[in-house]
Protein backbone atom coordinates (compact mmCIF):
# COMPACT_ATOMS: atom_id res chain seq x y z
CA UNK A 1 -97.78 42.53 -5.84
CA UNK A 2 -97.73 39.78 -8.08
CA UNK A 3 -94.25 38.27 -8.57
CA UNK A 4 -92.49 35.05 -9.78
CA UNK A 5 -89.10 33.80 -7.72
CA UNK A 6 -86.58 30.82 -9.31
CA UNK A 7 -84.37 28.43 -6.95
CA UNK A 8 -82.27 25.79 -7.40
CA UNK A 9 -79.92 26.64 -9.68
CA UNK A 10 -76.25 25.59 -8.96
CA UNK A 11 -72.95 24.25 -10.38
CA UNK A 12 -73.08 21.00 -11.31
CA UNK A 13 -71.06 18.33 -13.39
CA UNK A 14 -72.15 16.67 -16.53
CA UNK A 15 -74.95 13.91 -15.58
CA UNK A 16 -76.04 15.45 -12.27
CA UNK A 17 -79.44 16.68 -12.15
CA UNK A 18 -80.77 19.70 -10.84
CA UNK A 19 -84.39 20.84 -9.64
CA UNK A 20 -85.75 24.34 -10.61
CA UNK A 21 -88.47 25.85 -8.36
CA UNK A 22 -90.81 29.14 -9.23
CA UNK A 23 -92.90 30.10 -6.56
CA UNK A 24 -95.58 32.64 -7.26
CA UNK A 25 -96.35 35.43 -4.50
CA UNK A 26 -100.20 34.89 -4.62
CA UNK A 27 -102.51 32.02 -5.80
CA UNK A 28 -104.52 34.55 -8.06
CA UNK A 29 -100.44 35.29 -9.89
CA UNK A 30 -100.66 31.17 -10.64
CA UNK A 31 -103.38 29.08 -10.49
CA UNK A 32 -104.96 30.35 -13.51
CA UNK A 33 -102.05 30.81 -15.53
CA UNK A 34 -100.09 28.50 -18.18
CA UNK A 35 -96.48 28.67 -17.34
CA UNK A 36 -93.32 28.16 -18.84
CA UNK A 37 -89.22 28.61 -18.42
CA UNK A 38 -86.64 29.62 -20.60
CA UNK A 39 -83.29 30.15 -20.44
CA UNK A 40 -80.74 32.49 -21.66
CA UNK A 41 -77.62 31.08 -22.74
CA UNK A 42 -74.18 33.48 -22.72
CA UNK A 43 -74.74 35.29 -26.57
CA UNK A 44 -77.75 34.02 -26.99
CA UNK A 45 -81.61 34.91 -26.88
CA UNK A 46 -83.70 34.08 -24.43
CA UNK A 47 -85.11 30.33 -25.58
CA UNK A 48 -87.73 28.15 -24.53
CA UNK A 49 -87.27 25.14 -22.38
CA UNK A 50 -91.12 23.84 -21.38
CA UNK A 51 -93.83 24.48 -20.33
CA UNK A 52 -97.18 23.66 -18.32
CA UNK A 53 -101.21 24.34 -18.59
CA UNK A 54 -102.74 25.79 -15.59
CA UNK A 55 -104.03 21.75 -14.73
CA UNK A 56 -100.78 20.74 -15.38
CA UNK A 57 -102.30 17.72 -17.28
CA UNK A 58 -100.42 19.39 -20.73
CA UNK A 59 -97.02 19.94 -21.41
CA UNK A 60 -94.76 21.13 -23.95
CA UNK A 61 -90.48 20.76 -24.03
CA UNK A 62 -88.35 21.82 -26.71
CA UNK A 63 -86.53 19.39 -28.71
CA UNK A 64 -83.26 19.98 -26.54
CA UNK A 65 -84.28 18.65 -23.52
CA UNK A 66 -87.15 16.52 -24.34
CA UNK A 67 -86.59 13.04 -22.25
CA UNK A 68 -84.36 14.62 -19.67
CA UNK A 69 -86.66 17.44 -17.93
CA UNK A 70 -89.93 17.42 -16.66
CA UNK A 71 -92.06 20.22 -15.59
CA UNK A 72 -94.63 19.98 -12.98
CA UNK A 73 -96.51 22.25 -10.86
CA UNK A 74 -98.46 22.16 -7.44
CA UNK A 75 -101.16 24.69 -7.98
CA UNK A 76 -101.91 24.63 -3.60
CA UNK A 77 -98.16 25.25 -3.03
CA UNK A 78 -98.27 28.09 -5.82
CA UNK A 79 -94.89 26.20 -7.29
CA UNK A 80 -93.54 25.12 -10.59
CA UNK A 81 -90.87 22.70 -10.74
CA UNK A 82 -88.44 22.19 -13.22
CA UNK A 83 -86.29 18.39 -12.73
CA UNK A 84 -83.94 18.42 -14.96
CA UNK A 85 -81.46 14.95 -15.46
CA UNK A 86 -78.27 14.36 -17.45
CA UNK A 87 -77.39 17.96 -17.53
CA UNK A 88 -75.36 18.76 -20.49
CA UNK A 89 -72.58 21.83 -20.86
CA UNK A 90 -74.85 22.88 -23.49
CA UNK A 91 -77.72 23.42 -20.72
CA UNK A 92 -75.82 26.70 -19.09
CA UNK A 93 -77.30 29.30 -18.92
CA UNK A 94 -79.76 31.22 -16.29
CA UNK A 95 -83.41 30.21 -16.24
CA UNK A 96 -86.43 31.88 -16.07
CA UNK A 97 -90.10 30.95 -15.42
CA UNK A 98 -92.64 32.97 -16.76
CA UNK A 99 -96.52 33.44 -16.66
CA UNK A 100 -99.15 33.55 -19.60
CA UNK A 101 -102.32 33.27 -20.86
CA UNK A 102 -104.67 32.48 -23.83
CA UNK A 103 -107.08 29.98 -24.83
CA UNK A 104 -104.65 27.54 -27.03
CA UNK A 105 -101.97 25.75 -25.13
CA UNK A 106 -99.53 25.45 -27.57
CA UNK A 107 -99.89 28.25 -30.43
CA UNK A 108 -98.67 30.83 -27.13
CA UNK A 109 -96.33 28.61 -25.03
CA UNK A 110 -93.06 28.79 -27.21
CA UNK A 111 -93.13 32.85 -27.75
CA UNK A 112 -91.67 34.82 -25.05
CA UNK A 113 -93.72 37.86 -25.51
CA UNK A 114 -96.89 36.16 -25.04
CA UNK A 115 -95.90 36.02 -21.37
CA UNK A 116 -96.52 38.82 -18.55
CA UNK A 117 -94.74 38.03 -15.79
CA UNK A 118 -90.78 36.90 -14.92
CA UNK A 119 -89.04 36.24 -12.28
CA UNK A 120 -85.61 37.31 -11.69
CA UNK A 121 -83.70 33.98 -12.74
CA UNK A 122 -81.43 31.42 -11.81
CA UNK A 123 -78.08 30.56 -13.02
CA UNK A 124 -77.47 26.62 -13.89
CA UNK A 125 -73.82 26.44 -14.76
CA UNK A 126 -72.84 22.71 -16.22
CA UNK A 127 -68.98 21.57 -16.75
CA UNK A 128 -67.61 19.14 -18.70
């Protein structure tokens, strides 16, 4: 069964950094797949945070954590990585990677219903 599993999240202070993982259960639920996280903020919608092509030689961030994280993936560990530095209040919330797929990169990355597959999440919570 195909399925998607987040680690790493954590309490953390302000500046501390944090790695997210998101391990696929099967090569054939990852290698061929762009992927992505998002979080979901207390009162707020699901929103994207960045995402990778299935080479992992194109990536996309939004413009609130552009310069502080950096996705990556190991396509022969089936595992997406999410490093993410200077962690702000503002970056609580729980995280979610995601799967999808489509011929141009970045007209489906940012959508959340252009992707298939989620895994369950992981809580990042950030204090002042």
């Amino acid at each position: 069964q195909a399925q998607l599993v987040e680690s790493g999240g954590g309490l953390v202070q302000a500046g501390a950094s944090l790695r997210l993982s998101c391990e696929a259960s099967t090569t054939r639920t990852f290698n061929p797949y762009v992927l992505g996280w998002f979080r979901r903020a207390p009162g707020k919608e699901r929103a994207f945070v960045a995402a990778i092509n299935s080479r992992g030689d194109n990536t996309e961030y939004s413009d609130s954590v552009r310069g502080r994280f950096t996705i990556s993936r190991d396509n022969a560990k089936n595992t997406m990585y999410l490093q993410m530095n200077n962690l702000k209040p503002e970056d609580t919330a729980i995280y979610y990677c995601g799967r999808a797929s489509g011929a141009e990169f970045r007209r489906i990355v940012f959508t959340p219903d252009n992707y298939d597959l989620w895994g369950q999440g992981t809580q990042v919570t950030v204090s002042s």
